[in-house]
C-alpha atoms as a PDB file:
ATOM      1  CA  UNK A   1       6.183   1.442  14.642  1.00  0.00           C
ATOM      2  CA  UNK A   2       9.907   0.555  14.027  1.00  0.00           C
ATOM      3  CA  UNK A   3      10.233  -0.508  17.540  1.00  0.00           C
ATOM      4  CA  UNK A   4       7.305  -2.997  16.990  1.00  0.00           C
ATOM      5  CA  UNK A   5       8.629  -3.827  13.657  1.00  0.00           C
ATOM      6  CA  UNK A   6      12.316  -5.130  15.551  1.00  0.00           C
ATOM      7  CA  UNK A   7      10.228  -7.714  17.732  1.00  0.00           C
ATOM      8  CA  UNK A   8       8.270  -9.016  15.026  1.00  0.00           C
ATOM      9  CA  UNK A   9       9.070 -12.306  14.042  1.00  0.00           C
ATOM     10  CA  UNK A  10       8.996 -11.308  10.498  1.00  0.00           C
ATOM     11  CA  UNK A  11      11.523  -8.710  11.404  1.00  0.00           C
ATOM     12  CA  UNK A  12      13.746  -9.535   8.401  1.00  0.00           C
ATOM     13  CA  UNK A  13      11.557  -9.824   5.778  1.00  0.00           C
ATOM     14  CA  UNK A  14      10.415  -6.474   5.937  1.00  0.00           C
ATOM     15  CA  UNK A  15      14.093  -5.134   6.420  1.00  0.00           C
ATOM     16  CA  UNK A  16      14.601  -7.115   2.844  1.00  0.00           C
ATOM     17  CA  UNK A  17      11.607  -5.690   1.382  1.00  0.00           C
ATOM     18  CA  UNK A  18      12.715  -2.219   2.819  1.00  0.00           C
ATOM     19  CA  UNK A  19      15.622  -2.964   1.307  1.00  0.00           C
ATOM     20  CA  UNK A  20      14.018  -3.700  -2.296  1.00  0.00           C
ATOM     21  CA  UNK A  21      14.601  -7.613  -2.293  1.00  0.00           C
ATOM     22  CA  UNK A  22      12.171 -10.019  -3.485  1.00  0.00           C
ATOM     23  CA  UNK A  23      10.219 -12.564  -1.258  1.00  0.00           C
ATOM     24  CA  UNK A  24      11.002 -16.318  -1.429  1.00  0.00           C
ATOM     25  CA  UNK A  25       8.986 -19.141  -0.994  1.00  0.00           C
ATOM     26  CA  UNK A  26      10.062 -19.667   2.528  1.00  0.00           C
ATOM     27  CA  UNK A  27       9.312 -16.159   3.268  1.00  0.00           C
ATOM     28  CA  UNK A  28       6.173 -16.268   2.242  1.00  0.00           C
ATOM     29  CA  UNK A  29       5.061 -19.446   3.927  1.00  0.00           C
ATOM     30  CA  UNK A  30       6.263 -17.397   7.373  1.00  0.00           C
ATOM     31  CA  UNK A  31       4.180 -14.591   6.418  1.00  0.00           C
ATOM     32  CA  UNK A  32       1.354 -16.747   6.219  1.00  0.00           C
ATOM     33  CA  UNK A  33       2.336 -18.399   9.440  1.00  0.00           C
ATOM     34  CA  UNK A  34       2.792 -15.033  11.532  1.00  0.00           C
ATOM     35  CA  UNK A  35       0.232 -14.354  13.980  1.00  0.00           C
ATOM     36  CA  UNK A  36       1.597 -10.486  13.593  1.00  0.00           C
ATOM     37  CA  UNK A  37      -0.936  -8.708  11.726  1.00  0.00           C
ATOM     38  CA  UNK A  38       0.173  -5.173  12.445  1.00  0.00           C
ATOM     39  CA  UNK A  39       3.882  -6.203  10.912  1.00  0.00           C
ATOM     40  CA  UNK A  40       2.070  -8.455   7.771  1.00  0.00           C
ATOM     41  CA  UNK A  41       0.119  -4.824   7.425  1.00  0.00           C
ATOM     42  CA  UNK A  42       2.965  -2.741   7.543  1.00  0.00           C
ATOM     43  CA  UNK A  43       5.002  -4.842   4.859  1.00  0.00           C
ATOM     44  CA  UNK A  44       1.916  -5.075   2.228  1.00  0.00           C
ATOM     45  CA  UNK A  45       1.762  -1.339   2.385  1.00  0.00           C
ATOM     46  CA  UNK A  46       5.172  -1.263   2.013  1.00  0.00           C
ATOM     47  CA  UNK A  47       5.439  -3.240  -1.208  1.00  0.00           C
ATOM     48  CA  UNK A  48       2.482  -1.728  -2.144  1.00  0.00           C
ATOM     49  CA  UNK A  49       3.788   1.880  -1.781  1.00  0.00           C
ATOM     50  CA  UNK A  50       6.761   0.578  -3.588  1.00  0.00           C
ATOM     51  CA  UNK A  51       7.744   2.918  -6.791  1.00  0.00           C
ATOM     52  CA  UNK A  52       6.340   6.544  -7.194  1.00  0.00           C
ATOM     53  CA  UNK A  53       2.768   5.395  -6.851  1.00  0.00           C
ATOM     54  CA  UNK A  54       0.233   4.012  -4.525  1.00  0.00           C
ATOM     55  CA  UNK A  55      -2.114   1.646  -5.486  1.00  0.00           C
ATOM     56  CA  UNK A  56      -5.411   2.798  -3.921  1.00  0.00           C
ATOM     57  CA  UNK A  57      -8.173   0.307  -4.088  1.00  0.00           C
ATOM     58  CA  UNK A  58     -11.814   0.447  -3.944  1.00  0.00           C
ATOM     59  CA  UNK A  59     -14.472  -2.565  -3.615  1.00  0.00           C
ATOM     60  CA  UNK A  60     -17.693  -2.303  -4.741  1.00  0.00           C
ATOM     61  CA  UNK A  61     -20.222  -5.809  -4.976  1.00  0.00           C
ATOM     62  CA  UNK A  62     -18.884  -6.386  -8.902  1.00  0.00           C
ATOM     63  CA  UNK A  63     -15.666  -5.083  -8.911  1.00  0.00           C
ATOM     64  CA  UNK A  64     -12.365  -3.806  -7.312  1.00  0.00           C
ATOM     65  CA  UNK A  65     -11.505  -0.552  -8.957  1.00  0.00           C
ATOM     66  CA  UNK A  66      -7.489  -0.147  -8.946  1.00  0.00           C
ATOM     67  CA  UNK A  67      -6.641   3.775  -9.410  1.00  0.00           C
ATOM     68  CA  UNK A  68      -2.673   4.427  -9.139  1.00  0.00           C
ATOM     69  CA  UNK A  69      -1.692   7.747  -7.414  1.00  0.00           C
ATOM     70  CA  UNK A  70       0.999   9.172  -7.481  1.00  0.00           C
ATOM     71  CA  UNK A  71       3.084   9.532  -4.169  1.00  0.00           C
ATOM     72  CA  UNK A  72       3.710  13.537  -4.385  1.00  0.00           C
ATOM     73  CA  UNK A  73       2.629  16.248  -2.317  1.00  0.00           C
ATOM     74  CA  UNK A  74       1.450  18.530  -5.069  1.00  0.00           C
ATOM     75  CA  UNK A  75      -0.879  16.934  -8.066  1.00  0.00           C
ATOM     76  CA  UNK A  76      -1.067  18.679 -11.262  1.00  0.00           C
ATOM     77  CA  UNK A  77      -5.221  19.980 -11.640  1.00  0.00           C
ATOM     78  CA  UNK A  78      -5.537  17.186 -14.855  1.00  0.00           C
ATOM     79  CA  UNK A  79      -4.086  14.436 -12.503  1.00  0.00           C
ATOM     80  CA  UNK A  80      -6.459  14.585  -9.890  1.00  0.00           C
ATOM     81  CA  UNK A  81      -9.362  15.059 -12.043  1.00  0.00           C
ATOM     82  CA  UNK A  82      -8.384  11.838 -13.730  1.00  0.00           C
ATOM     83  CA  UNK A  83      -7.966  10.197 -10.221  1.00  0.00           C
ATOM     84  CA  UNK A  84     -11.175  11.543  -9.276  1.00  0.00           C
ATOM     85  CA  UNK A  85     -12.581  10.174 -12.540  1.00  0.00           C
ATOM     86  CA  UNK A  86     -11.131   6.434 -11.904  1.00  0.00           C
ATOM     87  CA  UNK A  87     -12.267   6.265  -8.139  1.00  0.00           C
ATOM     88  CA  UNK A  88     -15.721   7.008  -8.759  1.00  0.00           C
ATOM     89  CA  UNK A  89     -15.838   8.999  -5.864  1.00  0.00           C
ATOM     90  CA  UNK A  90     -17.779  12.432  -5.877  1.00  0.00           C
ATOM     91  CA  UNK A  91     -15.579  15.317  -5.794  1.00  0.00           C
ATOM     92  CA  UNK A  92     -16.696  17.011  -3.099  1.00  0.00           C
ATOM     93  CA  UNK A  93     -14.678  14.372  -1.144  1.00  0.00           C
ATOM     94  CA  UNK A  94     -11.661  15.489  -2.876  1.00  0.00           C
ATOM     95  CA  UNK A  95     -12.259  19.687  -1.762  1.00  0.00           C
ATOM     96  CA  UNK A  96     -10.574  20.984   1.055  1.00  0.00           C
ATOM     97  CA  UNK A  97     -13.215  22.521   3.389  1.00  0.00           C
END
């Protein structure tokens, strides 16, 4: 994906995100000028990913349900069943099988 990223014409926007510097006007008029969707998808997952959490999102007809997780290979038992409880997702989907 870096190798895709480098001929992007949005190239150094993500570097400065990657980085951990924040977007100006003028870089976000060229984001929504780029015609590169896999790069504009790479960077909002970046920023979103940003931090020790990722914001995982869920939209139902009413509502978007926001439930942070944290970006760990190991969960403590009381922090998934919390994450479990906020996704509204059963937890059979959860189980390894």
């Amino acid at each position: 994906m870096k190798s895709l990223l480098a001929k992007s014409d949005i190239a150094d926007i993500i570097e400065g995100a990657e980085a951990g510097e924040r977007l100006t006007f003028d870089d976000g008029v060229r984001l929504y000028e780029s015609n590169d969707i896999p790069a504009i998808g790479w960077a909002a997952n970046l920023v979103r990913r940003r931090g020790s959490h990722i914001a995982m999102q869920k939209r139902t007809e009413d509502s978007t349900i926001t439930v942070p997780v944290p970006d760990q290979d190991e969960l403590r038992a009381g922090t998934l069943q919390s994450i479990i409880r906020q996704s509204g997702l059963p937890r059979d989907l959860f189980e390894t099988k």
